[in-house]
Protein backbone atom coordinates (compact mmCIF):
# COMPACT_ATOMS: atom_id res chain seq x y z
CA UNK A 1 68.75 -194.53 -83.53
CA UNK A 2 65.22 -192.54 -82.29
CA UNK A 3 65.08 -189.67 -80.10
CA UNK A 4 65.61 -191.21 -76.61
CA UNK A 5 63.71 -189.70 -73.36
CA UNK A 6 65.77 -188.37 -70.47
CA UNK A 7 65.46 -191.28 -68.24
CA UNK A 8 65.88 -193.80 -70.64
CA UNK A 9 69.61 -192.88 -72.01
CA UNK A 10 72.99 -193.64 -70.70
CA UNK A 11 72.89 -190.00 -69.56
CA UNK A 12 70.25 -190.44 -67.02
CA UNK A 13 72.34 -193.13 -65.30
CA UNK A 14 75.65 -192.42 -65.62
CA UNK A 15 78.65 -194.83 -66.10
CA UNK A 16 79.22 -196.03 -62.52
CA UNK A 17 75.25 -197.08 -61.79
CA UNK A 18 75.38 -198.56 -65.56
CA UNK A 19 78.58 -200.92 -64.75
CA UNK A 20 76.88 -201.85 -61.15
CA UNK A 21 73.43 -202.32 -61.81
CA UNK A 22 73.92 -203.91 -65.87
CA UNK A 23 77.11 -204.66 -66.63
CA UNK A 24 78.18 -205.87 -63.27
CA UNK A 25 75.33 -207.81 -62.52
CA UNK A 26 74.72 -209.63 -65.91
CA UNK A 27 78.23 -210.35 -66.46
CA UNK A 28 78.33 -212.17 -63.18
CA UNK A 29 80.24 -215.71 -62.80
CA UNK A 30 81.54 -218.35 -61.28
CA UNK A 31 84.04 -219.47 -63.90
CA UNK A 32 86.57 -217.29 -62.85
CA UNK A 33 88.63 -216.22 -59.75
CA UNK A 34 88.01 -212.62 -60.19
CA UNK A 35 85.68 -211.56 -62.49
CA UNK A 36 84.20 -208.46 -63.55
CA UNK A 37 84.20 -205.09 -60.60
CA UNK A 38 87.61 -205.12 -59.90
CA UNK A 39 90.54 -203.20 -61.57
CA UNK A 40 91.71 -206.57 -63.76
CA UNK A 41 90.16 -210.11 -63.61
CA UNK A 42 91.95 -213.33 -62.44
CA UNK A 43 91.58 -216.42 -64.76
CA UNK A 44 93.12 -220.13 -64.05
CA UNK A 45 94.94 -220.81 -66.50
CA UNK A 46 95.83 -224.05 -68.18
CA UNK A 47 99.02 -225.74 -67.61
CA UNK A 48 101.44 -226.40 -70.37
CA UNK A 49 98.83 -224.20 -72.53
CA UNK A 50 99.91 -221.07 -74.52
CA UNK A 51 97.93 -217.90 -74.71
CA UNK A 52 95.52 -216.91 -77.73
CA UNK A 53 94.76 -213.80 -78.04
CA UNK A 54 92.48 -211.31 -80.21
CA UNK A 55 90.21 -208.45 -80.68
CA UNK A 56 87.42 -207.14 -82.85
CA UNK A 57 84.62 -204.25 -83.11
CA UNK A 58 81.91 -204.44 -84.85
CA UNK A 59 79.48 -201.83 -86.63
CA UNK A 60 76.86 -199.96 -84.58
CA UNK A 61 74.61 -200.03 -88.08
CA UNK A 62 75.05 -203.62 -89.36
CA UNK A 63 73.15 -204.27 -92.46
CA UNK A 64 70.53 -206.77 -90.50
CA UNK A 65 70.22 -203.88 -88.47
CA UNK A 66 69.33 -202.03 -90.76
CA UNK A 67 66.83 -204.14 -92.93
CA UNK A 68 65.05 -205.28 -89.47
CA UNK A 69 66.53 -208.40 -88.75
CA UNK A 70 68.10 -207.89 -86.00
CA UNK A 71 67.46 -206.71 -82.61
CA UNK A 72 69.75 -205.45 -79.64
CA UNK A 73 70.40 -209.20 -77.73
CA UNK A 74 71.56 -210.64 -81.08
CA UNK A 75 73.74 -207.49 -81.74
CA UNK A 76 75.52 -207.83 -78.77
CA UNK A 77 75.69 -211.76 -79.47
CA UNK A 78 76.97 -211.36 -82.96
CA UNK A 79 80.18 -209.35 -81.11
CA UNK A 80 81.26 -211.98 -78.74
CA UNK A 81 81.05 -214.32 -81.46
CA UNK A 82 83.25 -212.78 -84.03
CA UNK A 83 85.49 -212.85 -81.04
CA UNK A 84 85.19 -216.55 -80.21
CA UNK A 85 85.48 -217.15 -83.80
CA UNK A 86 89.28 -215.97 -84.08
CA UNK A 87 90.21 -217.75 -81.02
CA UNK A 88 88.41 -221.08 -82.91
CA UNK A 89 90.45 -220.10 -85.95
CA UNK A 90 93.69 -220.64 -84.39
CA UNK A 91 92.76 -224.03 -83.03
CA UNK A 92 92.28 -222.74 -79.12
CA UNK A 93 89.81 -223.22 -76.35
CA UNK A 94 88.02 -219.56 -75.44
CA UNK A 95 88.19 -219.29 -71.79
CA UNK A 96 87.12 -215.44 -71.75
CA UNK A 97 85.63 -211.96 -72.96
CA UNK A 98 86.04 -208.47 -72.51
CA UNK A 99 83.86 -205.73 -73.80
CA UNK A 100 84.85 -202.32 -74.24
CA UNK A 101 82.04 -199.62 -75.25
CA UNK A 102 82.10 -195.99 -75.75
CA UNK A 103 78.57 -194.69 -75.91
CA UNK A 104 77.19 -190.97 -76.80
CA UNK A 105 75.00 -189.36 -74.36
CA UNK A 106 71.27 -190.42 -75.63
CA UNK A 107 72.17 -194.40 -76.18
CA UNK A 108 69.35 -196.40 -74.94
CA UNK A 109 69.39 -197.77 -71.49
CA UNK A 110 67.05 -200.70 -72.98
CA UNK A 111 69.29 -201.54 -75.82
CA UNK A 112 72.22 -201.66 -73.46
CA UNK A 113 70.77 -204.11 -71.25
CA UNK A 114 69.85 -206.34 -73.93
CA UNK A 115 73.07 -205.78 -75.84
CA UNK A 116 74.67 -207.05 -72.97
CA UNK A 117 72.68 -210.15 -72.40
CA UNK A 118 72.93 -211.09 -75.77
CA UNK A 119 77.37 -210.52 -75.41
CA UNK A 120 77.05 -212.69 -72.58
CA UNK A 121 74.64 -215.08 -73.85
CA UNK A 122 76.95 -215.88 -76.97
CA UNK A 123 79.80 -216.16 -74.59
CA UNK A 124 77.93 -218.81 -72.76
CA UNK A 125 77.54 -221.04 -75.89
CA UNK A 126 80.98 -222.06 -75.87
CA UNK A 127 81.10 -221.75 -72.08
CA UNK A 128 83.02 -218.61 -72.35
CA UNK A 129 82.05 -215.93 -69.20
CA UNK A 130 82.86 -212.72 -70.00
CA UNK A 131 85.35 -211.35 -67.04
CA UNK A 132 85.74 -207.10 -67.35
CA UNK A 133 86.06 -204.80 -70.24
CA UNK A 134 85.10 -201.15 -70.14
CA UNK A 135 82.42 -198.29 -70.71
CA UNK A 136 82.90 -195.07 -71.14
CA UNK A 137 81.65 -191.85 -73.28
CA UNK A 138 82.36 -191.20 -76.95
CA UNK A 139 80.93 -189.07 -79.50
CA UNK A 140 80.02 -191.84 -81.50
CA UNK A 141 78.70 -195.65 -80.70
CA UNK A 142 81.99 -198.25 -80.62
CA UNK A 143 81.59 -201.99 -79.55
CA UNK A 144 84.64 -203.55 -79.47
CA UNK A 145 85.57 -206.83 -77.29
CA UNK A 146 88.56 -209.16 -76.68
CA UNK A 147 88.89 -212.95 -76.63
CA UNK A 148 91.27 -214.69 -74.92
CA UNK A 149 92.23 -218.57 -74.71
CA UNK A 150 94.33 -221.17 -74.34
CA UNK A 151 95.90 -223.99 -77.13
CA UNK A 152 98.18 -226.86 -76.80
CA UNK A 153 101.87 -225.56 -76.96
CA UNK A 154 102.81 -225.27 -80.67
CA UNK A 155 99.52 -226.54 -82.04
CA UNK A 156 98.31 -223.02 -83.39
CA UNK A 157 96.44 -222.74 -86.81
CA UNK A 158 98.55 -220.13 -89.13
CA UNK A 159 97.38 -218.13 -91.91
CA UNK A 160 101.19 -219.40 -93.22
CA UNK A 161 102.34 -223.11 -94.10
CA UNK A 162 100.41 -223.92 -96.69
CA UNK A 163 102.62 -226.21 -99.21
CA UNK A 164 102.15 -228.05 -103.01
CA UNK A 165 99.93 -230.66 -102.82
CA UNK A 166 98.18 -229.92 -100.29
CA UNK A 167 94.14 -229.22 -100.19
CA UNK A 168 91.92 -226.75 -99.91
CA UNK A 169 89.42 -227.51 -97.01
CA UNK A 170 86.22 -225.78 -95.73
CA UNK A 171 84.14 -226.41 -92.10
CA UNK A 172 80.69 -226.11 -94.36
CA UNK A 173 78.63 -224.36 -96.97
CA UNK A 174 80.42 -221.34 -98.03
CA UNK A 175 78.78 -217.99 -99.12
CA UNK A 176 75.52 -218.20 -97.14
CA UNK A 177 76.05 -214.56 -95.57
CA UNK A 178 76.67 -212.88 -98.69
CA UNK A 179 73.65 -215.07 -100.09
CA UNK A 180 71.76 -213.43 -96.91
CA UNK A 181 73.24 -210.23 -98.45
CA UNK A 182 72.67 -210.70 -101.70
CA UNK A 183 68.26 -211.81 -100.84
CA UNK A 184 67.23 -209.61 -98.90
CA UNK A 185 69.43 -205.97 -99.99
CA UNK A 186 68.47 -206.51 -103.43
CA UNK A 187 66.87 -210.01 -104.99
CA UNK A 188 64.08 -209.99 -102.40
CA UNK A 189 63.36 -206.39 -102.48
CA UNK A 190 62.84 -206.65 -106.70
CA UNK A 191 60.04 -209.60 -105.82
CA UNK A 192 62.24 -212.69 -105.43
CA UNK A 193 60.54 -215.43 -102.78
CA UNK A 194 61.61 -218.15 -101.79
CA UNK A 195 60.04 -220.52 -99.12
CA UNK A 196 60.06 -220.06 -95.28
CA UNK A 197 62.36 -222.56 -94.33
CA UNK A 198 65.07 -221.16 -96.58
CA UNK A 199 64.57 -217.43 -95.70
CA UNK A 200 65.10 -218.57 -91.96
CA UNK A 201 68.49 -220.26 -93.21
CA UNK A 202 69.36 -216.91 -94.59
CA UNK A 203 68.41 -215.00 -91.73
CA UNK A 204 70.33 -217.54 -89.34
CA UNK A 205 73.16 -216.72 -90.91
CA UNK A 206 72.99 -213.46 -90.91
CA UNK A 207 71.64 -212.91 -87.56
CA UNK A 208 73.45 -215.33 -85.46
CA UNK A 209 76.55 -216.72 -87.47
CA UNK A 210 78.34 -219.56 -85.16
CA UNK A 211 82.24 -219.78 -84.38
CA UNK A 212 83.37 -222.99 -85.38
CA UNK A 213 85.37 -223.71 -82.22
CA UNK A 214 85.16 -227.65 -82.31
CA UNK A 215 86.24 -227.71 -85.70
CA UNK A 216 89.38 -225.85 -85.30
CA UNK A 217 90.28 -227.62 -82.43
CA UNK A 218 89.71 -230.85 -83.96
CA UNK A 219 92.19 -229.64 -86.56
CA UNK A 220 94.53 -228.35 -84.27
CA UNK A 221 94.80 -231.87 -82.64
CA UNK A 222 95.13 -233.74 -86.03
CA UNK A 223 98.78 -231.96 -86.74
CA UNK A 224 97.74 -231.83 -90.76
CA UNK A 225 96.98 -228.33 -91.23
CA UNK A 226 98.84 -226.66 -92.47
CA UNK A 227 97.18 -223.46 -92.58
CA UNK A 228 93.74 -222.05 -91.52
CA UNK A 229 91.60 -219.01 -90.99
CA UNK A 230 87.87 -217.76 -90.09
CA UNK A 231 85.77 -216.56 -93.40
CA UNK A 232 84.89 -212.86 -92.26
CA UNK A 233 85.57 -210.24 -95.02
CA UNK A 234 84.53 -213.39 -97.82
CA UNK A 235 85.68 -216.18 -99.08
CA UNK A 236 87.60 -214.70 -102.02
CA UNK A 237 89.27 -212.45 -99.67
CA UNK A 238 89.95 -215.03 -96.93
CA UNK A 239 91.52 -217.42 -99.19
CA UNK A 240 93.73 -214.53 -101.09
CA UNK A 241 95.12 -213.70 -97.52
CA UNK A 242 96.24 -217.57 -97.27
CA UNK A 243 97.61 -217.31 -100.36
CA UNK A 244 99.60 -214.40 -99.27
CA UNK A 245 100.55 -215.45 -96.02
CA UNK A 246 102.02 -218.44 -97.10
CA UNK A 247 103.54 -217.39 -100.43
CA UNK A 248 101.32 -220.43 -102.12
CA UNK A 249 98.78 -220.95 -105.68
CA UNK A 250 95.43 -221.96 -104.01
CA UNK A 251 93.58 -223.44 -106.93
CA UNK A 252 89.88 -223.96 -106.24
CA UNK A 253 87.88 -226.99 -108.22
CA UNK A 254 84.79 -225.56 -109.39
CA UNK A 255 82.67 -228.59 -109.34
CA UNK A 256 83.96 -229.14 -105.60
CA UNK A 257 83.14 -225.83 -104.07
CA UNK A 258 80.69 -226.36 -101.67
CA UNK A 259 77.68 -223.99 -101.84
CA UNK A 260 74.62 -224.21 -100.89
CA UNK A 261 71.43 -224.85 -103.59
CA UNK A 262 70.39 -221.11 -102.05
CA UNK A 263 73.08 -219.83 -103.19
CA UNK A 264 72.40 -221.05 -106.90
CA UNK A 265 68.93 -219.99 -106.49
CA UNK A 266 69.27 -216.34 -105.76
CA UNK A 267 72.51 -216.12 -108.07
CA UNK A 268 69.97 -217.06 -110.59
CA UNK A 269 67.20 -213.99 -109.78
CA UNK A 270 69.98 -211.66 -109.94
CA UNK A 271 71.52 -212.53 -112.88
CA UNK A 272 74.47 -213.10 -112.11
CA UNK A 273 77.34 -216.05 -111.20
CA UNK A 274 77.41 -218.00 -108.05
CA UNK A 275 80.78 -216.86 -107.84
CA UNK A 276 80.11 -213.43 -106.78
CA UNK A 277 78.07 -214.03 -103.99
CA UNK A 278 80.53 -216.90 -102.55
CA UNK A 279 83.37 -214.80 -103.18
CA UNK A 280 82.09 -211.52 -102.28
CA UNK A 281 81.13 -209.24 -99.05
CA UNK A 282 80.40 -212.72 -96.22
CA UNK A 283 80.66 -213.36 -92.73
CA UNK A 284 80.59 -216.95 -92.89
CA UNK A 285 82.55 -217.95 -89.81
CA UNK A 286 83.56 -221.27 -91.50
CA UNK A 287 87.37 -222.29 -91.43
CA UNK A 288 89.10 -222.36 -94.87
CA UNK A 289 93.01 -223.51 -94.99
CA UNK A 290 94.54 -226.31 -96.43
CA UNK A 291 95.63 -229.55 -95.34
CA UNK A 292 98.73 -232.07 -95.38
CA UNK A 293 97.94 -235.10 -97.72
CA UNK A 294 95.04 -236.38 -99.25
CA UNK A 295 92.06 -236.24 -97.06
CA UNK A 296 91.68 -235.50 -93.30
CA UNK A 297 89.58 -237.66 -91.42
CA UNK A 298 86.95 -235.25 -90.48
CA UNK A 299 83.52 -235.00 -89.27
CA UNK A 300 81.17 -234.84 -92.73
CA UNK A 301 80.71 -231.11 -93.07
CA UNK A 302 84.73 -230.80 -93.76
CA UNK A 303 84.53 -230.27 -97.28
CA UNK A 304 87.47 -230.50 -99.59
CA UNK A 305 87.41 -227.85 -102.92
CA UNK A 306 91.03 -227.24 -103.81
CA UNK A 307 94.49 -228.11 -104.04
CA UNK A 308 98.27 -225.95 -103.76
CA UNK A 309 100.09 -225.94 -106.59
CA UNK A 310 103.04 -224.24 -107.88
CA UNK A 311 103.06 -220.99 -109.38
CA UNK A 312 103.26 -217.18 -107.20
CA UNK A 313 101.00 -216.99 -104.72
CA UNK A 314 97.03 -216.27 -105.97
CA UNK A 315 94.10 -217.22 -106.27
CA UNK A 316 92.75 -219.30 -108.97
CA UNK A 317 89.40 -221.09 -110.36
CA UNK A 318 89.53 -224.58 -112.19
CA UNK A 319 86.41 -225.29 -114.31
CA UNK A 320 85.46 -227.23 -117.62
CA UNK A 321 89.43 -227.41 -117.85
CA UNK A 322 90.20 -223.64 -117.88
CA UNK A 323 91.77 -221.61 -115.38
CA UNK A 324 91.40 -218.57 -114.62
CA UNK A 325 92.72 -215.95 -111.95
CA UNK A 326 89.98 -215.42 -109.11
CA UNK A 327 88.44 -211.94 -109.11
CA UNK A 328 88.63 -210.28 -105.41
CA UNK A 329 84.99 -208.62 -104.37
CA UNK A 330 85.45 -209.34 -100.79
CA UNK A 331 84.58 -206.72 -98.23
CA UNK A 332 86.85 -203.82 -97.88
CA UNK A 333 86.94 -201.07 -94.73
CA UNK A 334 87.24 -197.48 -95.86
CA UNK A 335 85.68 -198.09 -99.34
CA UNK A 336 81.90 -196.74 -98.47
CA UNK A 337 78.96 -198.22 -96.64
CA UNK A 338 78.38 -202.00 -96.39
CA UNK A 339 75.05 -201.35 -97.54
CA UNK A 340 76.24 -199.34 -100.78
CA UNK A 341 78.92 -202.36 -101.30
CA UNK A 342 76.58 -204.81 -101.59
CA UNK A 343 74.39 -202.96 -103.84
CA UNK A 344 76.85 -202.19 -105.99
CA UNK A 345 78.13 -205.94 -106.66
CA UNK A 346 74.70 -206.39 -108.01
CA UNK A 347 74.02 -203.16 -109.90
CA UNK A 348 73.74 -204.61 -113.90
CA UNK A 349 76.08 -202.52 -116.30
């Protein structure tokens, strides 16, 4: 972040004229009893519904940060919909968000304000207000924030339940973040192009990934899934934690997997399989799990690409009639830089 002026830092205001005059006043709403500038806000609640509950924080440097891509409203967009998206993952309705910040002395008054839009603004695409949170000093930048909602008593998605026979189901393409990753860290950088209108599909989904709330509670309604989760750390990654969580062989048909042409395309430049984009460092937001009997009627972008089987728990890849344990490339906290992990998934032996 640049050298800041005076006036225009968090500083300069101080935190209660920053919650009154910004937070306060853009986070204002009519959706809720009591909302944001007193000590706790008061939400109607369902009745008959059960709580859903989670939280997330998100880098201050995220990659499309970094390269450009994306400015302050969509960074504080992209954290109420990471949010959103674990609330959609568990089949519930988001009725609210919190946002909790600790900023160091010279962050940017500007920024804030349009951080904050852009938190409420992603809120508001699912009808979601955002009703208190807190902000507050810190040596460092934090952004963390809290989604809450409600779901039909005993009709949440698990990560667990997943049994033989059962298949392996995805909301839509899969691996078009880590294709976003892949283009423009490293294939477009060594002179790969590609047209406009698939560079903006690339951005989209790196700038402004969507929680796929209707989806997971259309599949919390149909009672045949048996397990289910939001793609964030990668496909490979999301799909071993399934695995894991409900002690089951997820076998993924090659020729099934559904990936986007893009995908091929840039997998191509690099040198490298298609495979290690889908299953590597991606945000999709998609739902993966697997479902009870043969085919769920869905809306068309449910896409089937697997089965359960017997066998310990893993993940494995069916093509031209071999199979083959899945290798794990997904995105790991504490293991270096984003930036330097996606580099070095494409850095040639």
């Amino acid at each position: 972040m640049p050298p800041m002026q005076p006036k225009s830092t968090v500083a300069h205001w101080g935190e209660k004229k920053i919650v009154h005059e910004i937070i306060n006043s853009l986070c204002a709403s009519d959706k809720v009893s009591i909302g944001v500038g007193d000590d706790a806000a008061v939400v109607d609640f369902p009745a008959g519904k059960q709580l859903v509950i989670s939280t997330d924080k998100i880098p201050e440097d995220l990659i499309a940060l970094q390269l450009g891509l994306m400015d302050p409203f969509h960074h504080g967009r992209y954290l109420a919909t990471v949010n959103i998206s674990d609330i959609a993952a568990m089949g519930g309705l988001p009725l609210g968000l919190l946002c909790t910040l600790a900023l160091p002395d010279n962050f940017s008054l500007d920024y804030l304000t349009s951080f904050i839009r852009g938190f409420v603004a992603g809120g508001y695409e699912w009808n979601v207000p955002v009703v208190g949170g807190d902000t507050g000093w810190g040596t460092s930048v934090c952004l963390s924030a809290t989604a809450f909602g409600a779901i039909d008593r005993g009709r949440a998605l698990r990560r667990s339940g997943a049994q033989v026979g059962d298949r392996i189901f995805a909301t839509g393409h899969l691996g078009l973040f880590g294709t976003a990753l892949a283009y423009f860290v490293v294939a477009r950088p060594k002179g790969m192009k590609i047209s406009n209108a698939d560079e903006s599909i690339l951005k989209e989904r790196l700038v402004q990934p969507r929680a796929r709330v209707d989806a997971g509670q259309f599949l919390s309604a149909s009672n045949l899934c048996s397990s289910c989760m939001d793609v964030t750390d990668g496909v490979g990654q999301s799909l071993r934690e399934l695995s894991i969580a409900s002690n089951a062989r997820l076998v993924i048909e090659a020729h099934q997997l559904p990936l986007h042409s893009i995908t091929r395309e840039v997998a191509d430049f690099l040198g490298c399989s298609p495979y290690r984009i889908v299953f590597g460092i991606g945000l999709d937001l998609e739902l993966v799990g697997t479902l009870r009997g043969a085919d769920l009627p869905a809306p068309r972008d449910f896409l089937n690409f697997g089965y359960v089987s017997e066998g310990n728990a893993g993940v494995w890849l069916e093509e031209d009639g071999k199979i083959s344990e899945l290798e794990f490339i997904g995105w790991q906290h504490f293991a270096g830089s984003a930036m330097d992990q996606v580099r070095a998934m494409y850095a040639r032996p």
